[in-house]
PDB file of N, CA and C in Angstrom:
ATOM      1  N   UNK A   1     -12.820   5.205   9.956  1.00  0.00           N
ATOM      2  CA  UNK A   1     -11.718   4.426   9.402  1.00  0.00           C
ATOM      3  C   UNK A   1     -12.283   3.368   8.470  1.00  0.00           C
ATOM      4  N   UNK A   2     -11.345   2.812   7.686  1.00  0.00           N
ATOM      5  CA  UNK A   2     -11.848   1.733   6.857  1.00  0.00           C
ATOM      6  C   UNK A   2     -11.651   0.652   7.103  1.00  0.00           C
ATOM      7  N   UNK A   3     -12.839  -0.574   6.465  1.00  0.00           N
ATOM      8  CA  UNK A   3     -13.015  -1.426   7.268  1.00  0.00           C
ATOM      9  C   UNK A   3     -11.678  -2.474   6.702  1.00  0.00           C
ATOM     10  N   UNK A   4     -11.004  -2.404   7.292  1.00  0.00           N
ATOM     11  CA  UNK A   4      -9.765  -3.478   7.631  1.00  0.00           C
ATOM     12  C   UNK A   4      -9.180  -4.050   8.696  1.00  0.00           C
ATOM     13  N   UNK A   5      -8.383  -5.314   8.190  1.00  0.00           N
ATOM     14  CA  UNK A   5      -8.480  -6.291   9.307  1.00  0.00           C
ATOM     15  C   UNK A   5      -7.375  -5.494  10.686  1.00  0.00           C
ATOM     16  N   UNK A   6      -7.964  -5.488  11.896  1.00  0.00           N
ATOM     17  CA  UNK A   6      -7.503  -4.992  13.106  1.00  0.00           C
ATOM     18  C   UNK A   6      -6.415  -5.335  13.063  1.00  0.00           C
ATOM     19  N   UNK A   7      -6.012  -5.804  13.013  1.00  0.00           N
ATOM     20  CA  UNK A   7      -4.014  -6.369  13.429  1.00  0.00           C
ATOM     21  C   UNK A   7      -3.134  -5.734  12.444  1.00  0.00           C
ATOM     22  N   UNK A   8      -4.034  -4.885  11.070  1.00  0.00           N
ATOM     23  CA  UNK A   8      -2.736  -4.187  10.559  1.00  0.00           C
ATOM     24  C   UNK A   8      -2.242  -2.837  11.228  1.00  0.00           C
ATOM     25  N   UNK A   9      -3.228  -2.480  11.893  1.00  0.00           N
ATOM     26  CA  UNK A   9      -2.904  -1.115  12.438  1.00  0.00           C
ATOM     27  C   UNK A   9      -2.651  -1.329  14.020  1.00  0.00           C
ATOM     28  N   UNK A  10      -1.879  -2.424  14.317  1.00  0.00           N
ATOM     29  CA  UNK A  10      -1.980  -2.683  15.686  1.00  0.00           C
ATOM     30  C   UNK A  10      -0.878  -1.911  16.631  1.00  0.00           C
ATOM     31  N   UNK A  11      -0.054  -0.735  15.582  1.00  0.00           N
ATOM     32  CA  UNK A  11       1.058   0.157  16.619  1.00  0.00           C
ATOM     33  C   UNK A  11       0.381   1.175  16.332  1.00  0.00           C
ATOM     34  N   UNK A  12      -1.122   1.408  15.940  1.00  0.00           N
ATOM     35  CA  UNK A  12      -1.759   2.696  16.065  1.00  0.00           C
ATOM     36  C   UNK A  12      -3.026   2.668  16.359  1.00  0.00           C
ATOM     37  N   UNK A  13      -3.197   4.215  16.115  1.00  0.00           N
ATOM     38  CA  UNK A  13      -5.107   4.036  16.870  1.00  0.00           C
ATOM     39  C   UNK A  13      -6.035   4.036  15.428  1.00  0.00           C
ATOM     40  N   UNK A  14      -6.028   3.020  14.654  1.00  0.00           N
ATOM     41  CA  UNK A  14      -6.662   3.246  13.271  1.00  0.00           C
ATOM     42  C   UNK A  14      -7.899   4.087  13.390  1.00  0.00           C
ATOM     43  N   UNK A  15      -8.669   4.467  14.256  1.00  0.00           N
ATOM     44  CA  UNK A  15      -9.787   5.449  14.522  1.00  0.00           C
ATOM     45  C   UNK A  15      -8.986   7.399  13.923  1.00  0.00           C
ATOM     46  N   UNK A  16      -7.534   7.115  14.381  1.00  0.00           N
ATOM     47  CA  UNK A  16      -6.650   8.361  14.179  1.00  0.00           C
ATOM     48  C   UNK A  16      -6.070   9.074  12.604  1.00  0.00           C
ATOM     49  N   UNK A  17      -6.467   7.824  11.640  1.00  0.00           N
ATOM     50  CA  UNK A  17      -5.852   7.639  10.233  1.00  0.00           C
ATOM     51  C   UNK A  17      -6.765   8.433   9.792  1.00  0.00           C
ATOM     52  N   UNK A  18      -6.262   9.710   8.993  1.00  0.00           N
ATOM     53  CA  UNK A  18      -7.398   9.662   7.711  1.00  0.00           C
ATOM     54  C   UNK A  18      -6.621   9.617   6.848  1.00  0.00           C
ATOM     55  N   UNK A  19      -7.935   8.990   5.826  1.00  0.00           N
ATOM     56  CA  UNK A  19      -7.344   8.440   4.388  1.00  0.00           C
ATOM     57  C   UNK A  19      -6.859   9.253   3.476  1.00  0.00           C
ATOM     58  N   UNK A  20      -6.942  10.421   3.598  1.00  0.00           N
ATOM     59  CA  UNK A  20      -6.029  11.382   2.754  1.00  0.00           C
ATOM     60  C   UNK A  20      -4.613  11.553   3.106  1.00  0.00           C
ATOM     61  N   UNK A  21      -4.503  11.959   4.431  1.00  0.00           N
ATOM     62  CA  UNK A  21      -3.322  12.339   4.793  1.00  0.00           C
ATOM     63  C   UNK A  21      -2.714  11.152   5.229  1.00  0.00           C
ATOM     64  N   UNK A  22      -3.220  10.221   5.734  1.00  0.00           N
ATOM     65  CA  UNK A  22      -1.899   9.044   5.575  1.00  0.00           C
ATOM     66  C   UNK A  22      -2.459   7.890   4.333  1.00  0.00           C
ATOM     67  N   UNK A  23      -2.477   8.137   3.312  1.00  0.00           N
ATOM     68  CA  UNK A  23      -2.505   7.166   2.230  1.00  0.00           C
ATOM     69  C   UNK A  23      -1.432   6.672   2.238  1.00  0.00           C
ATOM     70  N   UNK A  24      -0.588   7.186   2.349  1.00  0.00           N
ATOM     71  CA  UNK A  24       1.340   6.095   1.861  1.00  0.00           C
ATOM     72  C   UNK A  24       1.388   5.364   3.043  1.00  0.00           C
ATOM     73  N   UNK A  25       1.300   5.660   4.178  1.00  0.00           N
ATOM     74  CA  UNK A  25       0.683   4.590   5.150  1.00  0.00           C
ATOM     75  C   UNK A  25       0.255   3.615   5.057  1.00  0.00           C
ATOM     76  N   UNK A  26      -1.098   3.718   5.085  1.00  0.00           N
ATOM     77  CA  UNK A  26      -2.694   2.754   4.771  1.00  0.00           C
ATOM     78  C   UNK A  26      -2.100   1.842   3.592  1.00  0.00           C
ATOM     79  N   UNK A  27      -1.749   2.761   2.671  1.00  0.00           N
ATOM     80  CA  UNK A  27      -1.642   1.650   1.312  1.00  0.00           C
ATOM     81  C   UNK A  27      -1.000   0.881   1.319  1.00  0.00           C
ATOM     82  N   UNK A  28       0.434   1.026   1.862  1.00  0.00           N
ATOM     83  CA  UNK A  28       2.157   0.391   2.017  1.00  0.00           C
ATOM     84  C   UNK A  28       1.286  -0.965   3.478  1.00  0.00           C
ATOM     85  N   UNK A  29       0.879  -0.521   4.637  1.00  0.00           N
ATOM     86  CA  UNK A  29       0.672  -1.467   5.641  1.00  0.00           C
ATOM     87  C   UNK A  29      -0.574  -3.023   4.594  1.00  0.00           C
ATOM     88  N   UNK A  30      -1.212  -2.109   4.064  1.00  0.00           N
ATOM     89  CA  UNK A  30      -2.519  -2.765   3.262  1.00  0.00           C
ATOM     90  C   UNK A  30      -1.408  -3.894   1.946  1.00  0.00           C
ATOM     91  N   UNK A  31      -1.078  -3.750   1.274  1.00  0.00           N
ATOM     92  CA  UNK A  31      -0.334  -4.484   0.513  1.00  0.00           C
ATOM     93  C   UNK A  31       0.814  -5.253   1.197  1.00  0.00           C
ATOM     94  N   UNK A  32       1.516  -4.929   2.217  1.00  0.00           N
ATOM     95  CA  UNK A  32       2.259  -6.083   2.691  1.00  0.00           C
ATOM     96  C   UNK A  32       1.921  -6.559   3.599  1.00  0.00           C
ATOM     97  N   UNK A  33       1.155  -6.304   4.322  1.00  0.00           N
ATOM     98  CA  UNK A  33       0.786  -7.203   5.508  1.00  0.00           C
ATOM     99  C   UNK A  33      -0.606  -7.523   5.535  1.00  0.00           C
ATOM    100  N   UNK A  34      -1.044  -6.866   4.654  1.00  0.00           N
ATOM    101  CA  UNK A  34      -2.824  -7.020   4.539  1.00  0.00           C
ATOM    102  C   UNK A  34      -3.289  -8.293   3.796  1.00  0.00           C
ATOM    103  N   UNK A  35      -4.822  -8.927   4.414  1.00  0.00           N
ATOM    104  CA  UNK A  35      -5.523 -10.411   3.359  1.00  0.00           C
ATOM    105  C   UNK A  35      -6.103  -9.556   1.980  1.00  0.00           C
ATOM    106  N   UNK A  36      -6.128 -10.580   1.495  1.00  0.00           N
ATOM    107  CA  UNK A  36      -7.231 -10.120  -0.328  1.00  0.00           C
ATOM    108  C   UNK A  36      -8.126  -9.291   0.218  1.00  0.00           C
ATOM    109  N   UNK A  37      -9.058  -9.683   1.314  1.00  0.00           N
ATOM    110  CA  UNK A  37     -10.191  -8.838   1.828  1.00  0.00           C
ATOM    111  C   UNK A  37      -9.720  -7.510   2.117  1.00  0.00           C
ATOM    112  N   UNK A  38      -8.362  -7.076   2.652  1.00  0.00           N
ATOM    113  CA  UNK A  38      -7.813  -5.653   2.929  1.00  0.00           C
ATOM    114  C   UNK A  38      -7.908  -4.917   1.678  1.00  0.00           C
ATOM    115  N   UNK A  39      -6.819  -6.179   0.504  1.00  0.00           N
ATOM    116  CA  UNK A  39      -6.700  -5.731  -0.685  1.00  0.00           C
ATOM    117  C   UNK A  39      -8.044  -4.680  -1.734  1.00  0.00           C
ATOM    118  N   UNK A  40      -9.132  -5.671  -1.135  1.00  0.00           N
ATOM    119  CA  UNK A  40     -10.467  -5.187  -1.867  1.00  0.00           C
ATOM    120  C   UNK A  40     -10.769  -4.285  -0.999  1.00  0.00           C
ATOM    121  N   UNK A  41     -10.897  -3.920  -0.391  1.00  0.00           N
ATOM    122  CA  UNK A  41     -11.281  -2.869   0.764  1.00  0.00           C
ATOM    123  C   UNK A  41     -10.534  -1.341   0.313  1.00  0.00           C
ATOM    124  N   UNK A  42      -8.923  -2.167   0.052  1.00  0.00           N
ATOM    125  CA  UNK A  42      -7.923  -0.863  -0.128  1.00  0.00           C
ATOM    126  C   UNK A  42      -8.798  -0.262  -1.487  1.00  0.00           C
ATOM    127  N   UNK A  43      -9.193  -0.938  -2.422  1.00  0.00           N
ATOM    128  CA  UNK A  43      -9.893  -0.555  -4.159  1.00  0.00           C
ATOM    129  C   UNK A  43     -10.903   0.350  -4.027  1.00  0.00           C
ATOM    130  N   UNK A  44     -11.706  -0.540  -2.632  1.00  0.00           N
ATOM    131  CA  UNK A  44     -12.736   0.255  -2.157  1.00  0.00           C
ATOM    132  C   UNK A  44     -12.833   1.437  -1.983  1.00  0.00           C
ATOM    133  N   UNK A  45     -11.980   1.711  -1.511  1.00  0.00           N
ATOM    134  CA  UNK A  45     -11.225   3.189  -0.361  1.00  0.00           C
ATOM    135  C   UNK A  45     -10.650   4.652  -1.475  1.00  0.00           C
ATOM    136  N   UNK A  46      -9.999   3.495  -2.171  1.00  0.00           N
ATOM    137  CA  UNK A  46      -9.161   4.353  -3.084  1.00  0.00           C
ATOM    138  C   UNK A  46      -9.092   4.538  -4.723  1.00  0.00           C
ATOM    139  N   UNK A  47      -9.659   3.266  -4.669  1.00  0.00           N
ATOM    140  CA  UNK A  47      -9.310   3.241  -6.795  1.00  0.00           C
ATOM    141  C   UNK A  47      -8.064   2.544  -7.150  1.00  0.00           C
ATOM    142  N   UNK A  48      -8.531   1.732  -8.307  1.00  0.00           N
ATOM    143  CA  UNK A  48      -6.636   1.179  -8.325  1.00  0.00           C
ATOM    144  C   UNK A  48      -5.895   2.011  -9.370  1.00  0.00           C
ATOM    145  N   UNK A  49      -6.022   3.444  -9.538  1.00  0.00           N
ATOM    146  CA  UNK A  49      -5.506   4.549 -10.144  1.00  0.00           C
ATOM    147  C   UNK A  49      -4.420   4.911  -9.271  1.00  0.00           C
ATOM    148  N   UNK A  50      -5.711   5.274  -8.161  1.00  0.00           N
ATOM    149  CA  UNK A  50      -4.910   6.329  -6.761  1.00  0.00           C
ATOM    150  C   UNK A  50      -4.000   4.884  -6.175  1.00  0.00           C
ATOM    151  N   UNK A  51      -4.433   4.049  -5.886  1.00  0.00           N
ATOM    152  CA  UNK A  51      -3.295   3.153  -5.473  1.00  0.00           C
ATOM    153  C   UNK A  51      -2.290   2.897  -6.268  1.00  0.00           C
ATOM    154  N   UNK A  52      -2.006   3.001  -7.773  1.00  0.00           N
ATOM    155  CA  UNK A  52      -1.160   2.833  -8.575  1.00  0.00           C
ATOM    156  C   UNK A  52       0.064   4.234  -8.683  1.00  0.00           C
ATOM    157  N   UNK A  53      -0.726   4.954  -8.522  1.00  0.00           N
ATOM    158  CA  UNK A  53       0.149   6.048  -8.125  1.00  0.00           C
ATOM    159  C   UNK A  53       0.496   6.302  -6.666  1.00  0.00           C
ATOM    160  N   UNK A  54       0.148   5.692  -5.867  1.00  0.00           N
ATOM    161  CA  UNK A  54       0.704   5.868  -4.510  1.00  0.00           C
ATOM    162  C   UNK A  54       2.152   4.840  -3.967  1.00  0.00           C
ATOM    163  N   UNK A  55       1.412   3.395  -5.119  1.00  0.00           N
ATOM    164  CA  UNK A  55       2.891   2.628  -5.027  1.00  0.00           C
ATOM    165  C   UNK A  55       4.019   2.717  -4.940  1.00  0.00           C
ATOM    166  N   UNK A  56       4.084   3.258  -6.155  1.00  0.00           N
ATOM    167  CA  UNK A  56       5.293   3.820  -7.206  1.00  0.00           C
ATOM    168  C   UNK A  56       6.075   4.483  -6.364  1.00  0.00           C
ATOM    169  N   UNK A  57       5.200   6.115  -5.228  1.00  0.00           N
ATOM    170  CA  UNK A  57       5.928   7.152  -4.561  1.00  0.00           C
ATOM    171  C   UNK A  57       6.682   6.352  -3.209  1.00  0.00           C
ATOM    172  N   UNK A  58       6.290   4.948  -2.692  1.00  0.00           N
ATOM    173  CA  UNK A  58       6.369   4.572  -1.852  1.00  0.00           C
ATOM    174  C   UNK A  58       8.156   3.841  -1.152  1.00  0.00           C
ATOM    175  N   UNK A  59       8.663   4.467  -0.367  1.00  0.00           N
ATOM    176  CA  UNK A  59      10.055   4.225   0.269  1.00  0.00           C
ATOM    177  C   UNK A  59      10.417   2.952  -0.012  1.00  0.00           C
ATOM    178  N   UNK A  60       9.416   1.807   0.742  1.00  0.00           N
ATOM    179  CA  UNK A  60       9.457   0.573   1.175  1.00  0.00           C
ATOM    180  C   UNK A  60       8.522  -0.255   0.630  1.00  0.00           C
ATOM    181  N   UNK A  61       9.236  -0.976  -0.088  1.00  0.00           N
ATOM    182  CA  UNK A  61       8.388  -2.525  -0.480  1.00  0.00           C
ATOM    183  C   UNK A  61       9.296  -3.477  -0.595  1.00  0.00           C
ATOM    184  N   UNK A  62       8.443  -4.723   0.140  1.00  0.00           N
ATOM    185  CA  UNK A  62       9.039  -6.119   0.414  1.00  0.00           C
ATOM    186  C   UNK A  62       9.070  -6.602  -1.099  1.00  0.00           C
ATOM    187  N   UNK A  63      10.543  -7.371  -1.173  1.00  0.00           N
ATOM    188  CA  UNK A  63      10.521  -8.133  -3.240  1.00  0.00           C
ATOM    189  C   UNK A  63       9.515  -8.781  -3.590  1.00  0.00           C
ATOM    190  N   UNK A  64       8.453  -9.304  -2.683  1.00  0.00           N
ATOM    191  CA  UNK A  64       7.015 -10.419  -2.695  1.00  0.00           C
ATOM    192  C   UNK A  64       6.103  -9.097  -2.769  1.00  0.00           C
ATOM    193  N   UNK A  65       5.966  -8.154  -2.354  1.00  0.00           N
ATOM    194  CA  UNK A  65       4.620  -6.507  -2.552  1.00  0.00           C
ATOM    195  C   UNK A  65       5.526  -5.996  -3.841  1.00  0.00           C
ATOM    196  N   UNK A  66       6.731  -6.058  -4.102  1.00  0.00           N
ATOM    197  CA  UNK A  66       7.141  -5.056  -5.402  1.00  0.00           C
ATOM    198  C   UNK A  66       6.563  -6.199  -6.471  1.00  0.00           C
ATOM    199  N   UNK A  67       6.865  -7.260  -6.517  1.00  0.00           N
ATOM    200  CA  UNK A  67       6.810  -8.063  -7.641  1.00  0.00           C
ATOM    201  C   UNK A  67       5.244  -8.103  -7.866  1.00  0.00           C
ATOM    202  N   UNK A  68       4.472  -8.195  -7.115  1.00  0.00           N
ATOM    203  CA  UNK A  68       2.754  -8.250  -6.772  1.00  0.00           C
ATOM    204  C   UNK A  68       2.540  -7.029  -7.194  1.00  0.00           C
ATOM    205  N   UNK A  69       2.623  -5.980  -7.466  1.00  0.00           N
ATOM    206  CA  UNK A  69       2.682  -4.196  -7.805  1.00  0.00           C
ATOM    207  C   UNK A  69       3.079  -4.722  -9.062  1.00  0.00           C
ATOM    208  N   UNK A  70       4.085  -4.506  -9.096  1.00  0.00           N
ATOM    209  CA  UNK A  70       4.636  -4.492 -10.555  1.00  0.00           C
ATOM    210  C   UNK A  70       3.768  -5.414 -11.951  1.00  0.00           C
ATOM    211  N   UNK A  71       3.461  -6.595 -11.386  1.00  0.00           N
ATOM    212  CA  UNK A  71       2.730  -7.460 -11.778  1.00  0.00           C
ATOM    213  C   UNK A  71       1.336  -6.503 -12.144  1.00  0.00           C
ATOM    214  N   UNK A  72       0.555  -6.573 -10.914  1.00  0.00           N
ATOM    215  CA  UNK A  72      -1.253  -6.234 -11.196  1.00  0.00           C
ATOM    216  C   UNK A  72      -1.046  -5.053 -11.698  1.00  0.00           C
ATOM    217  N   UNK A  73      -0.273  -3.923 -12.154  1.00  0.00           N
ATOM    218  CA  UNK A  73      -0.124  -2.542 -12.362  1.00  0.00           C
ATOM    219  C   UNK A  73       0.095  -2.558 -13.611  1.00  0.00           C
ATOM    220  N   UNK A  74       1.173  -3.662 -14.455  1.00  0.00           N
ATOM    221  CA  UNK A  74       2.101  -3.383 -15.608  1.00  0.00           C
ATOM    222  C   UNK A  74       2.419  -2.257 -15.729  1.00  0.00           C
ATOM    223  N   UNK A  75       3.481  -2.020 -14.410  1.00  0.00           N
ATOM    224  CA  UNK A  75       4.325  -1.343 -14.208  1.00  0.00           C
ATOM    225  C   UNK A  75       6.140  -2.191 -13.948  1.00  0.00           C
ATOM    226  N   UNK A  76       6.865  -1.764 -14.601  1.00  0.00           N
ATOM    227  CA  UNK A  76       8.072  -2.204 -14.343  1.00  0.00           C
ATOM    228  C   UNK A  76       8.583  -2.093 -13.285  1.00  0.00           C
ATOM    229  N   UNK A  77       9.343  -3.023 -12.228  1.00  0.00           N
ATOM    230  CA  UNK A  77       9.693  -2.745 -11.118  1.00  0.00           C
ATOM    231  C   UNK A  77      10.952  -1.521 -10.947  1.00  0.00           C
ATOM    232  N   UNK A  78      11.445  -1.097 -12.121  1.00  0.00           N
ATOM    233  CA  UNK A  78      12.744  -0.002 -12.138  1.00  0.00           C
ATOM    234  C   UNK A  78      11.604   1.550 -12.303  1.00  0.00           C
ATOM    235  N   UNK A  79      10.518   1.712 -11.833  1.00  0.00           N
ATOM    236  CA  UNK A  79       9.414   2.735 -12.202  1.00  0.00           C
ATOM    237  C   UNK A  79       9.359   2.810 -10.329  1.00  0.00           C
ATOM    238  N   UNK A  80       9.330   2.030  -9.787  1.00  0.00           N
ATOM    239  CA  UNK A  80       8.894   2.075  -8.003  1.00  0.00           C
ATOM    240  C   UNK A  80      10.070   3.166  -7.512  1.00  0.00           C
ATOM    241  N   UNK A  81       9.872   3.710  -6.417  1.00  0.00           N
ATOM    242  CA  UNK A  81      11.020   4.644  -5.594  1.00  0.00           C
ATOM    243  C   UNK A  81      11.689   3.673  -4.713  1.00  0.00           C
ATOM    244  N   UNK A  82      10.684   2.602  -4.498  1.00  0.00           N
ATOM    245  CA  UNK A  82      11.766   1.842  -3.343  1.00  0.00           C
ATOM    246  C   UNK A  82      13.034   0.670  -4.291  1.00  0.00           C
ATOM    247  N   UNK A  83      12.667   0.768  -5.485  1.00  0.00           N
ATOM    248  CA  UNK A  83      13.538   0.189  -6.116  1.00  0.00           C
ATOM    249  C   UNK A  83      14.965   0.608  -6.769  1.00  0.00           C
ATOM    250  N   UNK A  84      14.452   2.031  -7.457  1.00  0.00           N
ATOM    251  CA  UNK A  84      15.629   2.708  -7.620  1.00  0.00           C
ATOM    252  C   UNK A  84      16.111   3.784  -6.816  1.00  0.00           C
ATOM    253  N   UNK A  85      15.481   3.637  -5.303  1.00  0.00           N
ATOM    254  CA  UNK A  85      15.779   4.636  -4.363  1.00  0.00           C
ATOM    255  C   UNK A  85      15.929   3.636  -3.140  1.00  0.00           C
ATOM    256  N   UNK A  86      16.498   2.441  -2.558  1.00  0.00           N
ATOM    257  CA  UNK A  86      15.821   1.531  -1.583  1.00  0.00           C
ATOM    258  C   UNK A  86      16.437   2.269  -0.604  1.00  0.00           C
ATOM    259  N   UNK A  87      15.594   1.869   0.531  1.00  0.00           N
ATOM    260  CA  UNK A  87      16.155   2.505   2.040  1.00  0.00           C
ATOM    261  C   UNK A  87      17.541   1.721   2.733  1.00  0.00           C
ATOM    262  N   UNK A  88      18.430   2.026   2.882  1.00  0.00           N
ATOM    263  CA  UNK A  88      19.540   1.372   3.903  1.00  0.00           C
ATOM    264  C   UNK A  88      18.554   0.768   5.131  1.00  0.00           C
TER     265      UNK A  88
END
């Protein structure tokens, strides 16, 4: 697993994650609840390509993680799925 801070994965067994198959996971928990140190870790892990395209596909983002995305990406926030798709 990658090295991130223990308390984001604290309703799972982060030993259980792999980084391929749960990226929309990892990435979505890593940007809203994660420190800068997660943040750099997530770059680490992934690339801020593959994270830029994983954003975008992502259900759920808090208006403080969309605006922070939208921002470091220069990406428009009407480009995200959780924006022009939000969850009830």
């Amino acid at each position: 697993m990658m090295n991130f801070s223990p308390a984001l994965f604290w309703d799972c067994d982060p030993a259980s994650l792999d980084a391929d198959q749960h990226r929309r996971f990892i990435v979505g928990r890593v940007l809203m609840r994660g420190k800068w140190e997660d943040w750099n870790e997530l770059k680490r892990t992934y690339g801020r390509e593959v994270i830029k395209r994983t954003v975008v596909e992502l259900r759920e983002l808090d208006p403080r993680t969309l605006a922070f995305c939208s921002a470091i990406f220069d990406i428009p926030k009407t480009d995200f799925r959780c924006f022009t798709s939000p969850v009830s």
